[in-house]
N, C-alpha and C. Protein backbone atom coordinates (compact mmCIF):
# COMPACT_ATOMS: atom_id res chain seq x y z
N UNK A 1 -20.51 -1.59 -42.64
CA UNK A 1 -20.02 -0.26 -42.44
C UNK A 1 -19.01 -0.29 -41.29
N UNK A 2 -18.18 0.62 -41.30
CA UNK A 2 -16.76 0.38 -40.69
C UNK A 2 -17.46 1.31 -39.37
N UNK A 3 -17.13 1.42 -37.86
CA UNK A 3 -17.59 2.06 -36.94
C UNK A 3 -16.60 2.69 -36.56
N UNK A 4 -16.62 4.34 -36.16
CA UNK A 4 -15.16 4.88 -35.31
C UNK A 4 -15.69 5.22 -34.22
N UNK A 5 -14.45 5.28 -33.09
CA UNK A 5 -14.80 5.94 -31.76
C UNK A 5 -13.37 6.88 -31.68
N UNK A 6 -13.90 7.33 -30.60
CA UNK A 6 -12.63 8.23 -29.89
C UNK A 6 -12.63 7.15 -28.56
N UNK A 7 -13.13 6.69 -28.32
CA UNK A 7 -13.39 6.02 -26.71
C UNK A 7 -11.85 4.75 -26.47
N UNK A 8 -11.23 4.40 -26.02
CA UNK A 8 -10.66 3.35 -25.95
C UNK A 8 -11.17 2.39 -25.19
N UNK A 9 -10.98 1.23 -25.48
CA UNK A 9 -9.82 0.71 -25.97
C UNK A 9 -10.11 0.57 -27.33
N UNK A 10 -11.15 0.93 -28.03
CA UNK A 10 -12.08 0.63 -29.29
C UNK A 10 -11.19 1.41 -30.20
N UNK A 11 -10.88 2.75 -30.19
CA UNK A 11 -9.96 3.72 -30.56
C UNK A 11 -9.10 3.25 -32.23
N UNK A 12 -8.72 2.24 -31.45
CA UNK A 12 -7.70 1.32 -32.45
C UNK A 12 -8.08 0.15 -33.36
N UNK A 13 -9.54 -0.46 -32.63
CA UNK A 13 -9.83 -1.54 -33.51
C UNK A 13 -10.90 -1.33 -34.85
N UNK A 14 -10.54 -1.84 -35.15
CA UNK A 14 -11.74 -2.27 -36.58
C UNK A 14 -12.99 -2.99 -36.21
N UNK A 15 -14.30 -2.43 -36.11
CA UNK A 15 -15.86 -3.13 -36.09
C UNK A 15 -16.13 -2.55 -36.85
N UNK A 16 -17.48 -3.50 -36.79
CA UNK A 16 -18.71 -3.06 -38.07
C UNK A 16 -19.80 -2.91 -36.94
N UNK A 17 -20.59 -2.37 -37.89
CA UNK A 17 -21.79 -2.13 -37.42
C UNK A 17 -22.86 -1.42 -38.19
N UNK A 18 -24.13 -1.28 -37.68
CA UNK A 18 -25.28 -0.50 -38.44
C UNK A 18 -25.81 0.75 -38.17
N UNK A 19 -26.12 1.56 -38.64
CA UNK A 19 -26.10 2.92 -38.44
C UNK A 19 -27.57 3.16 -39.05
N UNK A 20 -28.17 4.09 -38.14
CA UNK A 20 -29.80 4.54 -38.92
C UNK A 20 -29.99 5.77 -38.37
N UNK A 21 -30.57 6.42 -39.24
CA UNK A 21 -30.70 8.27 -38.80
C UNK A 21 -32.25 8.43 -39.06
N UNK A 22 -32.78 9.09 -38.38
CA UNK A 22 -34.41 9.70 -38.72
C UNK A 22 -34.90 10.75 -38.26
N UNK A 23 -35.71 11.36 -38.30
CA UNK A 23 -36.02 12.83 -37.89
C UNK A 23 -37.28 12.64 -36.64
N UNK A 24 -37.87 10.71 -36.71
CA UNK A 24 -39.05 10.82 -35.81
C UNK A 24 -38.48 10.56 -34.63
N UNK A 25 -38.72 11.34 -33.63
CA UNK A 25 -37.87 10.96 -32.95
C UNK A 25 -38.60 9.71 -31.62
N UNK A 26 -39.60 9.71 -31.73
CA UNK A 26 -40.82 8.95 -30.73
C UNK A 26 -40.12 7.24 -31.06
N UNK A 27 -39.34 6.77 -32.02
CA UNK A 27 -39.04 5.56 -32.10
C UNK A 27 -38.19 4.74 -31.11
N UNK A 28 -37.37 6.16 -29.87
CA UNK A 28 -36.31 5.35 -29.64
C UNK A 28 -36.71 5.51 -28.25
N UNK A 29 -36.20 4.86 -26.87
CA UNK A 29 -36.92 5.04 -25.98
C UNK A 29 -35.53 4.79 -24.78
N UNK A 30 -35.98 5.45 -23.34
CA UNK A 30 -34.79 4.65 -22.32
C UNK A 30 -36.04 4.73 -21.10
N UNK A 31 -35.88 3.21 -20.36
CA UNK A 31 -36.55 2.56 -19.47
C UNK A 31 -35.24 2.88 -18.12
N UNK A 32 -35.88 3.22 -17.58
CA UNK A 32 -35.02 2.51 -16.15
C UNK A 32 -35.66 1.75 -15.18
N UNK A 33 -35.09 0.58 -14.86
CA UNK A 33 -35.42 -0.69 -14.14
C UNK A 33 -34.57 -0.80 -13.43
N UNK A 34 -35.05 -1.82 -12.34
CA UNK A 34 -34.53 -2.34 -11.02
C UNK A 34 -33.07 -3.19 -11.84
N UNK A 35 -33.24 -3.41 -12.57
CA UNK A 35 -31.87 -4.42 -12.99
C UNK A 35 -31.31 -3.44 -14.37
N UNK A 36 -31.27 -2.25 -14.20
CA UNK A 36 -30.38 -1.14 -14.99
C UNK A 36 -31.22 -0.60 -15.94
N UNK A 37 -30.58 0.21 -17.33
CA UNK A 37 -31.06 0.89 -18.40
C UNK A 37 -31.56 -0.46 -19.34
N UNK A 38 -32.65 0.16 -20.37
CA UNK A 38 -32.94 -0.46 -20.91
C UNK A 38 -33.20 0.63 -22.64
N UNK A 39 -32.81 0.19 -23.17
CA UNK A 39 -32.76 1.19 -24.60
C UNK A 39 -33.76 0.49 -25.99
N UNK A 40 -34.70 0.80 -26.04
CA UNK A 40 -35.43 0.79 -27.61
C UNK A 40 -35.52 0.87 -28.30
N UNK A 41 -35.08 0.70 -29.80
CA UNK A 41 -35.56 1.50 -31.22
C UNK A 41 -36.55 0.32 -31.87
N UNK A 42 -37.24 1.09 -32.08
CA UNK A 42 -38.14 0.89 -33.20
C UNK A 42 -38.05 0.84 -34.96
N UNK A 43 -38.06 0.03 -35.52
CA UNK A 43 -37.78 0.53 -36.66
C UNK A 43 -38.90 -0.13 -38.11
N UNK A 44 -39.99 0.83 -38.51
CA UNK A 44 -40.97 -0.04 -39.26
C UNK A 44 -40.84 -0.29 -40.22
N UNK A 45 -41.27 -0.87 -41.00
CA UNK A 45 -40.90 -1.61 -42.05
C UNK A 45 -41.85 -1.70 -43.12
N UNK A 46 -41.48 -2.21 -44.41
CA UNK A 46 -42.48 -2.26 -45.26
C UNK A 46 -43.12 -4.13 -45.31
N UNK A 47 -43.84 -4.20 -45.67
CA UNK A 47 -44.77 -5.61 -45.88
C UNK A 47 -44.93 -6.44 -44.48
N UNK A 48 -45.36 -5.52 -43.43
CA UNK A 48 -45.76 -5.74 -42.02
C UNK A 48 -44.31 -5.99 -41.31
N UNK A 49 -43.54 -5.56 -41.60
CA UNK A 49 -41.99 -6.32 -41.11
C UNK A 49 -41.65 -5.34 -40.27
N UNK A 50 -41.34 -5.21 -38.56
CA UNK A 50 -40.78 -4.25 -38.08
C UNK A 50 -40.03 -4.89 -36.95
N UNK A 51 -38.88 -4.21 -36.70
CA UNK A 51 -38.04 -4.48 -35.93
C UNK A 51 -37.78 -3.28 -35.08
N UNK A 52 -37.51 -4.52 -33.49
CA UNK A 52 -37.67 -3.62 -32.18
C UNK A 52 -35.92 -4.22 -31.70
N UNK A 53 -34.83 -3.44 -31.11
CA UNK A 53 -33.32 -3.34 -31.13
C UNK A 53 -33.65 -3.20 -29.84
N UNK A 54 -33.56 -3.94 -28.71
CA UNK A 54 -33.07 -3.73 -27.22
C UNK A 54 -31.68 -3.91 -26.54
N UNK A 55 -31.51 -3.21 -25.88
CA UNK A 55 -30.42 -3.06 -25.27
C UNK A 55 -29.88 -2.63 -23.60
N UNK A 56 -29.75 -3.44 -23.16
CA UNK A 56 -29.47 -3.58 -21.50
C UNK A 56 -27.99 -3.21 -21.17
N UNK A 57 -27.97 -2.30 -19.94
CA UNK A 57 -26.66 -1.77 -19.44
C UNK A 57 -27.11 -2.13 -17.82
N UNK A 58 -26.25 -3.13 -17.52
CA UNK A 58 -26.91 -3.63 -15.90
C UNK A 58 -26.16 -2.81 -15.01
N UNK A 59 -26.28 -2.31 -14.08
CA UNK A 59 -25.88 -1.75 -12.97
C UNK A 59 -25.04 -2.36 -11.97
């Protein structure tokens, strides 16, 4: 899937990326730590399969 921003310098380029929408909202989470943000999603799965998406913004 093609990604847009308004933000630059991104503005202009072409990425991909993955996109997920849900209504629960308890899946996604923000930590703050001594060494910056820390971001969560959760995402469960069928046949025991679930995936956890972290993401660090250091300070």
């Amino acid at each position: 899937m093609e990604l847009e921003t308004a933000y630059e310098p991104w503005a202009t380029k072409l990425r991909m990326g993955l996109r997920r929408s849900s209504a629960v909202l308890d899946r996604v989470g923000v930590a703050d730590t001594s060494c910056g943000s820390v971001t969560e999603l959760k995402v469960l799965g069928s046949n025991a399969l679930d995936v956890r998406c972290c993401s660090a913004k250091r300070r």
